[in-house]
PDB file of N, CA and C in Angstrom:
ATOM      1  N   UNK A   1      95.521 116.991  92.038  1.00  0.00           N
ATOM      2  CA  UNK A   1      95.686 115.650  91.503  1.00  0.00           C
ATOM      3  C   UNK A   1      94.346 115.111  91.053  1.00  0.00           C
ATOM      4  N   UNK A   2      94.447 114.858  89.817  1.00  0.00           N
ATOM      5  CA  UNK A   2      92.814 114.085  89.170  1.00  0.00           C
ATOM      6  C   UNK A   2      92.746 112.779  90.081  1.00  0.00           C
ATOM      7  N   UNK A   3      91.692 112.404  90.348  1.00  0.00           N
ATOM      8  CA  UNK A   3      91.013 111.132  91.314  1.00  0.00           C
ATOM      9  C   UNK A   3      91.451 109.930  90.372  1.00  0.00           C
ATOM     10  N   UNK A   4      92.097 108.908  90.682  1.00  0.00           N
ATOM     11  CA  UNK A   4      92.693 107.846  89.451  1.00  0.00           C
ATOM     12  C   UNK A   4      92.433 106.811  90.391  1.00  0.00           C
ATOM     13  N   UNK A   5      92.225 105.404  89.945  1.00  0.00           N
ATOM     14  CA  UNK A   5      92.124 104.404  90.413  1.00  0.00           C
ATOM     15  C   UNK A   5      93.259 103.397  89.658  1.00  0.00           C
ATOM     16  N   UNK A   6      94.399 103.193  90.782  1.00  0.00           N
ATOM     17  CA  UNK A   6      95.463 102.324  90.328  1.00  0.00           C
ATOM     18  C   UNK A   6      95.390 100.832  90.621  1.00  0.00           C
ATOM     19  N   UNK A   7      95.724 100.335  89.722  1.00  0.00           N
ATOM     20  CA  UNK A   7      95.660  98.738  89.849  1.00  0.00           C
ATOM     21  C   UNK A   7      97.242  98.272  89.818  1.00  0.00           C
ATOM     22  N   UNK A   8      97.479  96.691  90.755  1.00  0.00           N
ATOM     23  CA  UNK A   8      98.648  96.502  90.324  1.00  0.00           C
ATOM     24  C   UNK A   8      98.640  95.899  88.932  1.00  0.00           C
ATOM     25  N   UNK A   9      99.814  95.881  88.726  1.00  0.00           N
ATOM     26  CA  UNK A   9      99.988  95.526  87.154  1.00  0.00           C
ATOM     27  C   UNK A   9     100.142  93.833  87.121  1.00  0.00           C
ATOM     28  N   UNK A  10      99.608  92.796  86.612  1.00  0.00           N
ATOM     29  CA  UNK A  10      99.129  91.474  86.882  1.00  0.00           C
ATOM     30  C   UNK A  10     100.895  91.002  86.391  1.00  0.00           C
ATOM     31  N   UNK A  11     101.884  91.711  85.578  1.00  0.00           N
ATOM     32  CA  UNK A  11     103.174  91.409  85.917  1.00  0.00           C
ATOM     33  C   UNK A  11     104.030  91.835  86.409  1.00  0.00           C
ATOM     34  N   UNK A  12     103.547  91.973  87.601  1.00  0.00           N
ATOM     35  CA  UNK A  12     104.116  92.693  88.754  1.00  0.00           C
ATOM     36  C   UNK A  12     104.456  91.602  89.813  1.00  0.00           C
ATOM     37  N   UNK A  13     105.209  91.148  90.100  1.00  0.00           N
ATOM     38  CA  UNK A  13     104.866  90.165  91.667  1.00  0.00           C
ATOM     39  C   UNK A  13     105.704  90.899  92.530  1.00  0.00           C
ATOM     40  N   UNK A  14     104.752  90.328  94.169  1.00  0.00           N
ATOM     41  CA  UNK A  14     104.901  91.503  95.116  1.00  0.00           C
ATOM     42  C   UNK A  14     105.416  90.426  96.312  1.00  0.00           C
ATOM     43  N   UNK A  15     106.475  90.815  97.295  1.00  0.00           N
ATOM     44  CA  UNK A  15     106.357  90.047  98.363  1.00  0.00           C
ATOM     45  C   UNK A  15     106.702  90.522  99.648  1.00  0.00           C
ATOM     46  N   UNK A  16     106.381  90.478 100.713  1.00  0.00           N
ATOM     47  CA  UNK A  16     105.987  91.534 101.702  1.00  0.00           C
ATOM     48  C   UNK A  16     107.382  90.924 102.663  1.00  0.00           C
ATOM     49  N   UNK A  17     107.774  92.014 103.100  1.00  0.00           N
ATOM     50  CA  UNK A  17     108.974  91.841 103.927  1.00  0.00           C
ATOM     51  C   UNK A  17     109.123  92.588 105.107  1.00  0.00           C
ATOM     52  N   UNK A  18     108.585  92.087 105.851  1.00  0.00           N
ATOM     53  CA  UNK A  18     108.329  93.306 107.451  1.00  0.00           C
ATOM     54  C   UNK A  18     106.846  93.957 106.875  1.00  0.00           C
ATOM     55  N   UNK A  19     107.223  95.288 106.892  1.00  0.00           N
ATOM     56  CA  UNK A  19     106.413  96.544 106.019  1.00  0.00           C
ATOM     57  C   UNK A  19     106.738  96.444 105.210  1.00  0.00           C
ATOM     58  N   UNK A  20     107.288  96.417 103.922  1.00  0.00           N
ATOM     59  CA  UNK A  20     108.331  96.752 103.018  1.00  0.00           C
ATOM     60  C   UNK A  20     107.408  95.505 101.808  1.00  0.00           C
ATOM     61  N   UNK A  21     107.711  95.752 100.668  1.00  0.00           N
ATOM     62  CA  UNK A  21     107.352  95.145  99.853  1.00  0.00           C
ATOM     63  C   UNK A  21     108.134  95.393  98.828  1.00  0.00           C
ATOM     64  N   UNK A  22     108.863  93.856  98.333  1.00  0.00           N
ATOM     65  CA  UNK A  22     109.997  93.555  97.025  1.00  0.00           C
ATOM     66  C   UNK A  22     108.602  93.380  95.791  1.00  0.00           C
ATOM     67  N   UNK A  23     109.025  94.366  94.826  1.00  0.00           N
ATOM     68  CA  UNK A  23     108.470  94.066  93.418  1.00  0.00           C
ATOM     69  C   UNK A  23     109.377  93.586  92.445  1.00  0.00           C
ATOM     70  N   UNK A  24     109.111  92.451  91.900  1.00  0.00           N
ATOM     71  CA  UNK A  24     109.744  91.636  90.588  1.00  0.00           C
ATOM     72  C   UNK A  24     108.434  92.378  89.304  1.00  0.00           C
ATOM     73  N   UNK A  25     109.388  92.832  88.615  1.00  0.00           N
ATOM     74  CA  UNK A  25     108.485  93.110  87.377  1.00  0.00           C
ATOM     75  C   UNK A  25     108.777  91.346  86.406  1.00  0.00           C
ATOM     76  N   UNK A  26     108.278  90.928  86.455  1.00  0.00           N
ATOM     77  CA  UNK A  26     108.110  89.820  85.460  1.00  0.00           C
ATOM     78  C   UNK A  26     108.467  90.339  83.966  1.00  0.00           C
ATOM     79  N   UNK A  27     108.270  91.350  83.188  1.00  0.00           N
ATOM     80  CA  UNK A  27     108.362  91.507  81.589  1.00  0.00           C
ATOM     81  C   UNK A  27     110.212  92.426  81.667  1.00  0.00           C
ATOM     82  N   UNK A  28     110.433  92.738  82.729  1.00  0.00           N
ATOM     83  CA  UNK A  28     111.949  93.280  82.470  1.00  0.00           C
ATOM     84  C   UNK A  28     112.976  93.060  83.711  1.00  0.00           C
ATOM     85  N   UNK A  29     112.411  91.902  84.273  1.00  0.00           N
ATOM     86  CA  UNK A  29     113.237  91.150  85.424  1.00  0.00           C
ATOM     87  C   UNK A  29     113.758  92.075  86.089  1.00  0.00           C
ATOM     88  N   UNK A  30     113.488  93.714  86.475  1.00  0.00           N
ATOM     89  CA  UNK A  30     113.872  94.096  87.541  1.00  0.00           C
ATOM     90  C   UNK A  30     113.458  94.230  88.634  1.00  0.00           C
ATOM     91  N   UNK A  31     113.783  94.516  89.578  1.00  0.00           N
ATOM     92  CA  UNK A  31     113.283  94.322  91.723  1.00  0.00           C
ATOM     93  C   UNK A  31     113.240  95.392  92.075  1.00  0.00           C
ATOM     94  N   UNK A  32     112.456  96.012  92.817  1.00  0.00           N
ATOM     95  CA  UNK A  32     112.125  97.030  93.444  1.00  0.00           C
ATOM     96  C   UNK A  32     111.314  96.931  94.856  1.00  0.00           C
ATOM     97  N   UNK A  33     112.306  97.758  95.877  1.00  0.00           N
ATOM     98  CA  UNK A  33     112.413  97.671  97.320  1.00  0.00           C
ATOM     99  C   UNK A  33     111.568  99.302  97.426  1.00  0.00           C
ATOM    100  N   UNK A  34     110.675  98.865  98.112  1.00  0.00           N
ATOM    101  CA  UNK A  34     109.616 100.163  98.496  1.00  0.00           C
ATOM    102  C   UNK A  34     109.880 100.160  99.897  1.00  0.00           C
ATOM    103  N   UNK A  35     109.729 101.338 100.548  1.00  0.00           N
ATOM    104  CA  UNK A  35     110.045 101.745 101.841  1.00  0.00           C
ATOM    105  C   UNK A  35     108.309 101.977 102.265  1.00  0.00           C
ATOM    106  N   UNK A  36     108.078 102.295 103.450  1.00  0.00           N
ATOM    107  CA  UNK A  36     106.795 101.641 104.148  1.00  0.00           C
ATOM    108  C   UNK A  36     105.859 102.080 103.745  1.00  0.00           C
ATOM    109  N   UNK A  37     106.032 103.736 103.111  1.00  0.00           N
ATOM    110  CA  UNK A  37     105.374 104.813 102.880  1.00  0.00           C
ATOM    111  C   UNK A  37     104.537 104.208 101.659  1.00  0.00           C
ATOM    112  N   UNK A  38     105.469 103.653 100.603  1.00  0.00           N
ATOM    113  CA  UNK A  38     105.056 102.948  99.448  1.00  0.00           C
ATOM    114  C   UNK A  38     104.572 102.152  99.569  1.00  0.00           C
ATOM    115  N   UNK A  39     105.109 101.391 100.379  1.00  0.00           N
ATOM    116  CA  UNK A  39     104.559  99.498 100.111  1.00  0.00           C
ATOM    117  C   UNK A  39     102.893 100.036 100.676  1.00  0.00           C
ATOM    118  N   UNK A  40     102.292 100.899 102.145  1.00  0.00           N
ATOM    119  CA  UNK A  40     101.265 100.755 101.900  1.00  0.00           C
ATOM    120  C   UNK A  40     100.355 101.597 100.506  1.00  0.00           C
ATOM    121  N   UNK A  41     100.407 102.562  99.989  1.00  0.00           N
ATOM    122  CA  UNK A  41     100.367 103.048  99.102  1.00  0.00           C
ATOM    123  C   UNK A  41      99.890 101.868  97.994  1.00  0.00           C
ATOM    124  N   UNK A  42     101.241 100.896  97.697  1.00  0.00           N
ATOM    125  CA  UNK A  42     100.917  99.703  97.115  1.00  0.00           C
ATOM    126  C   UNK A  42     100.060  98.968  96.908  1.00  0.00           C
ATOM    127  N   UNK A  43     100.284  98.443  98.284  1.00  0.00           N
ATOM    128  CA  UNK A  43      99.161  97.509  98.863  1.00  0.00           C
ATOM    129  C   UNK A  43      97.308  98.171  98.675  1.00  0.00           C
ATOM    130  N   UNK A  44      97.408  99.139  98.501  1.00  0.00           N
ATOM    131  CA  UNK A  44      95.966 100.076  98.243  1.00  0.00           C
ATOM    132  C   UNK A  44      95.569  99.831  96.855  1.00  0.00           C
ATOM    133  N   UNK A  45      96.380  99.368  96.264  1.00  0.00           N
ATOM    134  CA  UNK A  45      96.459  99.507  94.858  1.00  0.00           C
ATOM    135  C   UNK A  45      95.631  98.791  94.057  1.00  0.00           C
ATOM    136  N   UNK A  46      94.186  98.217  94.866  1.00  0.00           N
ATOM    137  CA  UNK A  46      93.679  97.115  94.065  1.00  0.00           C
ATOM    138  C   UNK A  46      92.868  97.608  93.393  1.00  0.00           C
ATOM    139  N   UNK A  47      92.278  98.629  92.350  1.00  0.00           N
ATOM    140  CA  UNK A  47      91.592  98.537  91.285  1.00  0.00           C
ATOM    141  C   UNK A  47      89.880  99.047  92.077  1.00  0.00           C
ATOM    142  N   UNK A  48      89.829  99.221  93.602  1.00  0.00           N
ATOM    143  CA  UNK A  48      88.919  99.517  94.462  1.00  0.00           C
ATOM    144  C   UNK A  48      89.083 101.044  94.949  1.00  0.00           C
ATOM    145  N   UNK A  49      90.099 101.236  95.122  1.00  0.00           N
ATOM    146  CA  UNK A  49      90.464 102.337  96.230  1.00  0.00           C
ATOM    147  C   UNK A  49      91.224 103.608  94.726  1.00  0.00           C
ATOM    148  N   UNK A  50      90.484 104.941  95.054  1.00  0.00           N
ATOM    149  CA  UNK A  50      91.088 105.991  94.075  1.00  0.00           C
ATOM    150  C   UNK A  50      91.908 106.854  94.715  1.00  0.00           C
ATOM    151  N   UNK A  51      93.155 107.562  93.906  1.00  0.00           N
ATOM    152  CA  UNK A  51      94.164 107.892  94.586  1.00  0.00           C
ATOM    153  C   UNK A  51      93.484 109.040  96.452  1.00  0.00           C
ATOM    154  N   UNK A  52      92.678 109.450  95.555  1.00  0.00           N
ATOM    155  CA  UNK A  52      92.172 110.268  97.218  1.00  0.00           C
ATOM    156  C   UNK A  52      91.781 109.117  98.788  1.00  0.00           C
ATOM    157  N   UNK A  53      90.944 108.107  97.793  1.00  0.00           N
ATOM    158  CA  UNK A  53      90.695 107.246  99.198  1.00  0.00           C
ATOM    159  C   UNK A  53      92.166 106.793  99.664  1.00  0.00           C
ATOM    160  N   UNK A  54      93.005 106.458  98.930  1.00  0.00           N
ATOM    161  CA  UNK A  54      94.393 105.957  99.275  1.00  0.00           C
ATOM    162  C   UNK A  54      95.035 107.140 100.296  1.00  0.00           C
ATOM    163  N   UNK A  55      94.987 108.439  99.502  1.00  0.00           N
ATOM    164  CA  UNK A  55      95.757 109.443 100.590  1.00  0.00           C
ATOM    165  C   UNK A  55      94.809 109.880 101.742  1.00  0.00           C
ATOM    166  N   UNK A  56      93.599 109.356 101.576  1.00  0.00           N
ATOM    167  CA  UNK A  56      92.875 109.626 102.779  1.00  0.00           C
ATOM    168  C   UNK A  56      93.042 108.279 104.177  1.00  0.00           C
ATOM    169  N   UNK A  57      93.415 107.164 103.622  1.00  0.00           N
ATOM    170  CA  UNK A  57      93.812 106.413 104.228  1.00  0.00           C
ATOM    171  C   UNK A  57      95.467 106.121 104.983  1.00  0.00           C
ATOM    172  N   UNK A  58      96.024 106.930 103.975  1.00  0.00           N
ATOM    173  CA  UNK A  58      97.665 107.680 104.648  1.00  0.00           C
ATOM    174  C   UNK A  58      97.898 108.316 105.624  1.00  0.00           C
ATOM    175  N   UNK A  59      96.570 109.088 105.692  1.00  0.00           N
ATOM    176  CA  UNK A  59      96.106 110.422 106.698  1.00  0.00           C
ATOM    177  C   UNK A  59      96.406 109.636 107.915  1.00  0.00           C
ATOM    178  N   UNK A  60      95.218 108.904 108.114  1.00  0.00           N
ATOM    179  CA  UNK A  60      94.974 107.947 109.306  1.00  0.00           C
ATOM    180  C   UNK A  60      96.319 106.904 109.859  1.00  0.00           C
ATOM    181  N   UNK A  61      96.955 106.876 108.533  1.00  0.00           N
ATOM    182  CA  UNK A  61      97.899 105.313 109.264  1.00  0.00           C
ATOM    183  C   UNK A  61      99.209 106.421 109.818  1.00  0.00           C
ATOM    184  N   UNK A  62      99.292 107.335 109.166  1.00  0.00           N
ATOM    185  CA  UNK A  62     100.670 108.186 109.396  1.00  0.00           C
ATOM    186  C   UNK A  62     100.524 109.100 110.121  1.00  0.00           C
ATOM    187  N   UNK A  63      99.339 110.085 110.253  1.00  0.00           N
ATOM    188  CA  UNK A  63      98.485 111.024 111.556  1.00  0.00           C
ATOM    189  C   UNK A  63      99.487 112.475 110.561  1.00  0.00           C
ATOM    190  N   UNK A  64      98.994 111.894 109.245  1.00  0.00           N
ATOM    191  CA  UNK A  64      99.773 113.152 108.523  1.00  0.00           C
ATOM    192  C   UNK A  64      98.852 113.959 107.992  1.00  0.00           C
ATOM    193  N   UNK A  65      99.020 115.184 107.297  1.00  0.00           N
ATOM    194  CA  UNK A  65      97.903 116.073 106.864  1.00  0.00           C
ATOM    195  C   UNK A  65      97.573 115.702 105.498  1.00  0.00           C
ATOM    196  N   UNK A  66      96.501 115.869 105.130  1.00  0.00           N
ATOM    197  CA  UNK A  66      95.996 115.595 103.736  1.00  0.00           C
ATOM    198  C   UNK A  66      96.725 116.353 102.649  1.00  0.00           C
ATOM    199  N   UNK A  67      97.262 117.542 102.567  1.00  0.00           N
ATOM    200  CA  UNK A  67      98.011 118.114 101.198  1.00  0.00           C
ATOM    201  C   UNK A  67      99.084 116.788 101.362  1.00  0.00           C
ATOM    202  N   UNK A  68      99.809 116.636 102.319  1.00  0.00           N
ATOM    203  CA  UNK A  68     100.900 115.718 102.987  1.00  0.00           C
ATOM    204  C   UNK A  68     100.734 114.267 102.075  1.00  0.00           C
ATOM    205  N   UNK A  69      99.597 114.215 102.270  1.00  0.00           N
ATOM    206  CA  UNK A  69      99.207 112.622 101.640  1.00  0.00           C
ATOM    207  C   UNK A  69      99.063 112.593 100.338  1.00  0.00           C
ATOM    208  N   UNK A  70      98.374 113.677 100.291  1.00  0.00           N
ATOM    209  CA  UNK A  70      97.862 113.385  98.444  1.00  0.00           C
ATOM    210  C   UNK A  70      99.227 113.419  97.250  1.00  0.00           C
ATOM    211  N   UNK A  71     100.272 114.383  97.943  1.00  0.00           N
ATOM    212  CA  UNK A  71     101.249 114.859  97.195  1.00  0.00           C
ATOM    213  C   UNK A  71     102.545 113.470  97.442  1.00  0.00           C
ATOM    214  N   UNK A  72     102.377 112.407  98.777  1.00  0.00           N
ATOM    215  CA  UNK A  72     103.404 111.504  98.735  1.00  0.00           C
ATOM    216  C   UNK A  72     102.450 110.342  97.465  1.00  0.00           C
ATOM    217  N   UNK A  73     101.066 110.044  97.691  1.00  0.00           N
ATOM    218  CA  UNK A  73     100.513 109.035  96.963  1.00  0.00           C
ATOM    219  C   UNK A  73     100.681 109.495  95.623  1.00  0.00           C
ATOM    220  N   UNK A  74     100.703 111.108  94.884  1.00  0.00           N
ATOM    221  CA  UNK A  74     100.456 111.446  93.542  1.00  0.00           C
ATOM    222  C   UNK A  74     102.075 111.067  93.349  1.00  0.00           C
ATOM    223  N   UNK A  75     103.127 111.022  94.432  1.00  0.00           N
ATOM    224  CA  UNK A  75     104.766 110.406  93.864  1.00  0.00           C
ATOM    225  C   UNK A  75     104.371 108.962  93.422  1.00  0.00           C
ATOM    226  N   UNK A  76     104.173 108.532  94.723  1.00  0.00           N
ATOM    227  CA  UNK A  76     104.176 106.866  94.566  1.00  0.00           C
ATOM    228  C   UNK A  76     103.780 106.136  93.566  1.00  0.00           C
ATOM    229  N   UNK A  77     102.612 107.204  93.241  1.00  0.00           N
ATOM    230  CA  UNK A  77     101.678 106.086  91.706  1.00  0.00           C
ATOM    231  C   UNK A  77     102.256 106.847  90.783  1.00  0.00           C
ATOM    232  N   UNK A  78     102.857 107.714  90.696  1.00  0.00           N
ATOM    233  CA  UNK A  78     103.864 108.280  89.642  1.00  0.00           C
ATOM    234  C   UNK A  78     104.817 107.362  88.801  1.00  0.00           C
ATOM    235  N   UNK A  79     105.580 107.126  89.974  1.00  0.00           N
ATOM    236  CA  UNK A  79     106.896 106.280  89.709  1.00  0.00           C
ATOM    237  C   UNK A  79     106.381 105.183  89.556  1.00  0.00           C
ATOM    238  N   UNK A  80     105.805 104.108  90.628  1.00  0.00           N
ATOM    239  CA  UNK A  80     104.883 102.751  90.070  1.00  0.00           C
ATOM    240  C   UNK A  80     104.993 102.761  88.348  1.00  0.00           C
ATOM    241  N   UNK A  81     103.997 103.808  88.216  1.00  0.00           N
ATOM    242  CA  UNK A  81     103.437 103.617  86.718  1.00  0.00           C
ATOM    243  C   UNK A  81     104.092 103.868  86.274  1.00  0.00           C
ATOM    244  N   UNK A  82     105.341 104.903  86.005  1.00  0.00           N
ATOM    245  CA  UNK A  82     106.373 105.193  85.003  1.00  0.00           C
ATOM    246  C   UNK A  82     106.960 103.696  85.088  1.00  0.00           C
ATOM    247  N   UNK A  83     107.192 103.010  86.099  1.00  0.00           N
ATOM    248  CA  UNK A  83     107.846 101.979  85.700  1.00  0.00           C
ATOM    249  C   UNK A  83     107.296 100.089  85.301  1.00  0.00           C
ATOM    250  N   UNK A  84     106.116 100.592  85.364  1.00  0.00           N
ATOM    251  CA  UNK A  84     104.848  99.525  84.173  1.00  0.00           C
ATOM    252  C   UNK A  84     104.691  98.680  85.500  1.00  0.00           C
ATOM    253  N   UNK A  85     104.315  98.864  86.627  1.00  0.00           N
ATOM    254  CA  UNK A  85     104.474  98.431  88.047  1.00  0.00           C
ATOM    255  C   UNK A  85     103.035  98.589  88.644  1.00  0.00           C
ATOM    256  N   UNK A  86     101.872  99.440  88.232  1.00  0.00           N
ATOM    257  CA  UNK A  86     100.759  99.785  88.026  1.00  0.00           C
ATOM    258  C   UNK A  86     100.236 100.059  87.277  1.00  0.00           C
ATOM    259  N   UNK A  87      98.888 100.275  86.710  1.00  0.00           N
ATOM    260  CA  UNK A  87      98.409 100.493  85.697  1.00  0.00           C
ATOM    261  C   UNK A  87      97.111 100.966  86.327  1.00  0.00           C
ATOM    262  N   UNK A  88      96.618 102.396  85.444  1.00  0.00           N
ATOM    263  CA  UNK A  88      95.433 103.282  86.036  1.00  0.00           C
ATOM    264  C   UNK A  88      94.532 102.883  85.042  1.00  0.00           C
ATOM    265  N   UNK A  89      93.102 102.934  86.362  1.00  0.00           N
ATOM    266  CA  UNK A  89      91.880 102.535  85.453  1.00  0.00           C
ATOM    267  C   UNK A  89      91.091 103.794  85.060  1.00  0.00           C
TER     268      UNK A  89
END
């Protein structure tokens, strides 16, 4: 996976529910329910942290192995961005 630095997308709104985080895309009014794995993934997402520091920080919160991490974060910012939900710097 190339090293990418994801940002959320500024029409994106996010709102935290337990763990869990509801996304409203603002430009095509649809909602999206992330499960915990994602929402932190998400939440990493500020334009600071590159996909490795993110799955290196997965490592630690989940006590999972690094191929483990890099390959759930290279889904997560996958789909995000296919669906205009992030945007890579």
């Amino acid at each position: 996976m190339n090293d990418i630095i994801p940002v959320q997308n500024e029409n994106t709104l996010a709102q935290r529910v337990g763990d869990e985080f509801i996304l409203l895309d603002n430009v095509t009014h649809q909602v999206h329910q992330l499960n915990v794995t994602a929402s932190f993934i998400w939440e990493k997402c500020n334009g600071e942290r590159s996909s490795n520091e993110i799955a290196t920080a997965l490592t630690e919160m989940f006590e999972i192995q690094m191929d483990q991490a890099l390959t759930d974060v290279k889904t997560v910012l996958g789909e995000l961005h296919g669906k205009s939900l992030l945007v890579i710097k």
